[in-house]
C-alpha atoms as a PDB file:
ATOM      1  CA  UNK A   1       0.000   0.000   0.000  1.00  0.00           C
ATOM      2  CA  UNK A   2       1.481   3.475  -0.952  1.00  0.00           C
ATOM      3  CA  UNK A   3       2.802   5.465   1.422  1.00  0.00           C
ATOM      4  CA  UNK A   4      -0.352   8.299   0.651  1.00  0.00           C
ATOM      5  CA  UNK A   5      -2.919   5.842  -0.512  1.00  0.00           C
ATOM      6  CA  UNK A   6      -6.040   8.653  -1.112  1.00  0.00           C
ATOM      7  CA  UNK A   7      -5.609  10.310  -4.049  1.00  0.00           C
ATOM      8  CA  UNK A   8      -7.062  13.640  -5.096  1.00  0.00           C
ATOM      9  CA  UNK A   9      -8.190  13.257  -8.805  1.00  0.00           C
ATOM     10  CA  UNK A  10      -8.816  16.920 -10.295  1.00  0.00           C
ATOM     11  CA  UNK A  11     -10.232  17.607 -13.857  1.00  0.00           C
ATOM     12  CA  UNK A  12     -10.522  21.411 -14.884  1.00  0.00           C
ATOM     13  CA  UNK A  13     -12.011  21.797 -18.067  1.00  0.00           C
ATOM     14  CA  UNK A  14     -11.122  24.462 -20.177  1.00  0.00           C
ATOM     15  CA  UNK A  15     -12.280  27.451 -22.319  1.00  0.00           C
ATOM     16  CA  UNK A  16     -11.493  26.226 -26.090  1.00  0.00           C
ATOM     17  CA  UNK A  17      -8.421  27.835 -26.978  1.00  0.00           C
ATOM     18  CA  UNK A  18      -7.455  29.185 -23.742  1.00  0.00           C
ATOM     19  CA  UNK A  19      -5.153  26.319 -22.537  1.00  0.00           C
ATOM     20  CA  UNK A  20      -2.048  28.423 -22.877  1.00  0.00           C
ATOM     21  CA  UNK A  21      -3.561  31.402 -20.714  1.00  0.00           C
ATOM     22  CA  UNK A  22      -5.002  28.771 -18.080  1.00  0.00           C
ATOM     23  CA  UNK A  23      -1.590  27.416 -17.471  1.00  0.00           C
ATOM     24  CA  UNK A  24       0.386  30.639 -17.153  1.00  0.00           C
ATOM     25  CA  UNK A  25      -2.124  31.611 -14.175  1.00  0.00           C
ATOM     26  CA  UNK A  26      -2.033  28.728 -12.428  1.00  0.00           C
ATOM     27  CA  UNK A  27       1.669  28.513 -12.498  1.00  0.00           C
ATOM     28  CA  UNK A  28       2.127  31.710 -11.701  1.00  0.00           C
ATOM     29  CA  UNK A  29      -1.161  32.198  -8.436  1.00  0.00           C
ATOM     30  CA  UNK A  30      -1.819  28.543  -7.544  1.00  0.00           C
ATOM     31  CA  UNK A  31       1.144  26.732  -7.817  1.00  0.00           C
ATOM     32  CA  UNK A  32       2.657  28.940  -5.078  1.00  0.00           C
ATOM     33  CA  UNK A  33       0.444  28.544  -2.946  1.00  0.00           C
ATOM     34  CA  UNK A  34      -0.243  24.838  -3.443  1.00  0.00           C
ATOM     35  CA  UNK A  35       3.212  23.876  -2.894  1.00  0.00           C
ATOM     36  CA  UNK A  36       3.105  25.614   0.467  1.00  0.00           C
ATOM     37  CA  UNK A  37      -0.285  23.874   1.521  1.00  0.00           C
ATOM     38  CA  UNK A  38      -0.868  20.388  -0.707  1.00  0.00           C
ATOM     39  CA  UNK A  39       2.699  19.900  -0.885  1.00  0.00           C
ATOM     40  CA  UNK A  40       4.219  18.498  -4.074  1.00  0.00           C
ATOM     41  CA  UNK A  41       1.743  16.809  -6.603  1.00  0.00           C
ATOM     42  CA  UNK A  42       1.483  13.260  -8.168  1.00  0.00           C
ATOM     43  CA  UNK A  43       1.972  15.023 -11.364  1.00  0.00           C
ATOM     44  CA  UNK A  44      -0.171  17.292 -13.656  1.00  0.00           C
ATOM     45  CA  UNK A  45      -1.726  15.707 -17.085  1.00  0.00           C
ATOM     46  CA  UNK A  46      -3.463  17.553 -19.920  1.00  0.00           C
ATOM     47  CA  UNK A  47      -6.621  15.299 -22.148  1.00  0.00           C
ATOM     48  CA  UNK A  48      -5.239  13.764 -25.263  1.00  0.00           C
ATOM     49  CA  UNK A  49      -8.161  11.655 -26.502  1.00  0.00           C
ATOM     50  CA  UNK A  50     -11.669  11.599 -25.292  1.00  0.00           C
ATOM     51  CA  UNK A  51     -13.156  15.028 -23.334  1.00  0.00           C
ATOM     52  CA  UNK A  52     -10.440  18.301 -24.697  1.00  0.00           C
ATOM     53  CA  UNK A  53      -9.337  20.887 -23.162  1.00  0.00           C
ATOM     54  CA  UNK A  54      -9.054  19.227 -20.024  1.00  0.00           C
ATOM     55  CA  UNK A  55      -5.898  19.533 -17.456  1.00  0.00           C
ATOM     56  CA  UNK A  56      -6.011  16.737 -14.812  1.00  0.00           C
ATOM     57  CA  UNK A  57      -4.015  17.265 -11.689  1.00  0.00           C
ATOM     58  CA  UNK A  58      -2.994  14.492  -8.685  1.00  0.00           C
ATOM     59  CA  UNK A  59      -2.358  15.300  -4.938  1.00  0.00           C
ATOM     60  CA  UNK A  60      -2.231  12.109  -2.371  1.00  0.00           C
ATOM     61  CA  UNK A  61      -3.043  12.386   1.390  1.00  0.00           C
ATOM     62  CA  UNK A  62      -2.395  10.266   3.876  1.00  0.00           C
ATOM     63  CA  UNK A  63      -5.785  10.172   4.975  1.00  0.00           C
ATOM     64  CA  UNK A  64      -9.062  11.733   4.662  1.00  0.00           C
ATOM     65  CA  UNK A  65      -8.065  14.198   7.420  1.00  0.00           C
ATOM     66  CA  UNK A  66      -4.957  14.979   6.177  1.00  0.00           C
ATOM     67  CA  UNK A  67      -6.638  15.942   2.543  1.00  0.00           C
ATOM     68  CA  UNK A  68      -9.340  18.205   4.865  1.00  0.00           C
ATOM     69  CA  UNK A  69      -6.507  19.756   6.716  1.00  0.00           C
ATOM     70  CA  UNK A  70      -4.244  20.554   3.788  1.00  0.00           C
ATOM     71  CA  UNK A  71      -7.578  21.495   1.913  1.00  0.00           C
ATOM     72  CA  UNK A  72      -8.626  23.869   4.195  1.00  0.00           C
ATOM     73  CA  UNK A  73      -5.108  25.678   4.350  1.00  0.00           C
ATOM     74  CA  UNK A  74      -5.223  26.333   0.574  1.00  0.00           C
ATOM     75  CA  UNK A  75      -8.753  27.671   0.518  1.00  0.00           C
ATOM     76  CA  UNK A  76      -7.545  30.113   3.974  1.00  0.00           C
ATOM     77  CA  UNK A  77      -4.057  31.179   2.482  1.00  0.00           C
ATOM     78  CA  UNK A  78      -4.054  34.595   1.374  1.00  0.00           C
ATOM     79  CA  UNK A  79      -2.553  34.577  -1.999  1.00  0.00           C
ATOM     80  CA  UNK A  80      -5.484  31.818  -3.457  1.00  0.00           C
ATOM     81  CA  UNK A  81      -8.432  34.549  -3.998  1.00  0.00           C
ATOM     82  CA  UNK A  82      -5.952  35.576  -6.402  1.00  0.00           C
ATOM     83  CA  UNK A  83      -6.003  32.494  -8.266  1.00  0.00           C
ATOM     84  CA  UNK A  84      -9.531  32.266  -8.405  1.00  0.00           C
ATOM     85  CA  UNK A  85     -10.438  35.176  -9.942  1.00  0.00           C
ATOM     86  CA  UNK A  86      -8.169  35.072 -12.345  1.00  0.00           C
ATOM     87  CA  UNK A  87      -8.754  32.105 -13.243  1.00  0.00           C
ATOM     88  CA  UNK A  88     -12.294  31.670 -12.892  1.00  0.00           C
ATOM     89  CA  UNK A  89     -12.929  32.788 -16.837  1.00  0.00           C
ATOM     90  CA  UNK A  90     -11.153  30.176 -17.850  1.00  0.00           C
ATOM     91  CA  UNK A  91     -12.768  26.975 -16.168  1.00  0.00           C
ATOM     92  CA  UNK A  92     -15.920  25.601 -17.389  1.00  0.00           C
ATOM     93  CA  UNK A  93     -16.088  22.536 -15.676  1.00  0.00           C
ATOM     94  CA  UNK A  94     -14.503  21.234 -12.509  1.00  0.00           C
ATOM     95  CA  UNK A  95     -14.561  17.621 -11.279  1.00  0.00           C
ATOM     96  CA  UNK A  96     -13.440  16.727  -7.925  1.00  0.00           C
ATOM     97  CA  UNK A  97     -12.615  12.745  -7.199  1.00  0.00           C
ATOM     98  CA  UNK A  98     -11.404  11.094  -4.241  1.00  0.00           C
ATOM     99  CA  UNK A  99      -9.581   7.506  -4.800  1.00  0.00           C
ATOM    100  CA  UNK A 100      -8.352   5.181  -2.403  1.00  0.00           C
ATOM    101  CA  UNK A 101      -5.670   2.421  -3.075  1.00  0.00           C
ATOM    102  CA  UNK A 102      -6.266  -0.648  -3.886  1.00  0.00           C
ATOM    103  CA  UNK A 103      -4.808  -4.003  -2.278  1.00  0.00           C
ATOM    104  CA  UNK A 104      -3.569  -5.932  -5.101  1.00  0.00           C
ATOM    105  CA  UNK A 105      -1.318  -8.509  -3.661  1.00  0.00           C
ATOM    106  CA  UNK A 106      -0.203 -10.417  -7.170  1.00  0.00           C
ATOM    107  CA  UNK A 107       1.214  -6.416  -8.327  1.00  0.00           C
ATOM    108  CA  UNK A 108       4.399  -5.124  -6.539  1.00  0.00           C
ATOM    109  CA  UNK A 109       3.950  -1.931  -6.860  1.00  0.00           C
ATOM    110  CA  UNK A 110       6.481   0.852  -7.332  1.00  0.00           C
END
């Protein structure tokens, strides 16, 4: 079992055309301040078939505390109003998933 087995699974969905302006402010206003509260991500993914437009990004927690703790920092620090409203043109969709590990005995794992 990993070490954070609940994963955050987060799909923004994008104005057409607008991926290049999306990323800029998010590296620039959330990424900041995410690094300070979520700590360092699983890794950040943009849609290549199925659903476009779509930038998928992974955080893992140790627990579903630990994702409300660290949560609840990003949405109090400062700097992350910021992010929202400059950003907030720019998202049409948002999904929000929560995934747990899975035992699988017969795989090693990393």
């Amino acid at each position: 079992m990993p070490h954070r087995p609940l994963v955050d699974h987060r799909v923004y969905t994008i104005r057409l055309r607008r991926m290049g302006e999306f990323l800029e402010v998010f590296n620039r206003l959330a990424m900041p301040v995410l690094l300070q509260t979520l700590e360092h991500p699983l890794g950040f993914y943009l849609s290549q078939v199925g659903p476009q437009n779509q930038f998928v990004h992974l955080w893992a927690y140790e627990s579903l505390a630990d994702y409300e703790r660290r949560s609840q920092a990003r949405d109090a620090h400062p700097d992350f109003p910021a992010y929202l409203a400059a950003s907030e043109h720019l998202i049409t969709a948002q999904e929000t998933r929560l995934v747990r590990a899975a035992a699988m005995p017969a795989w090693p794992g990393r």
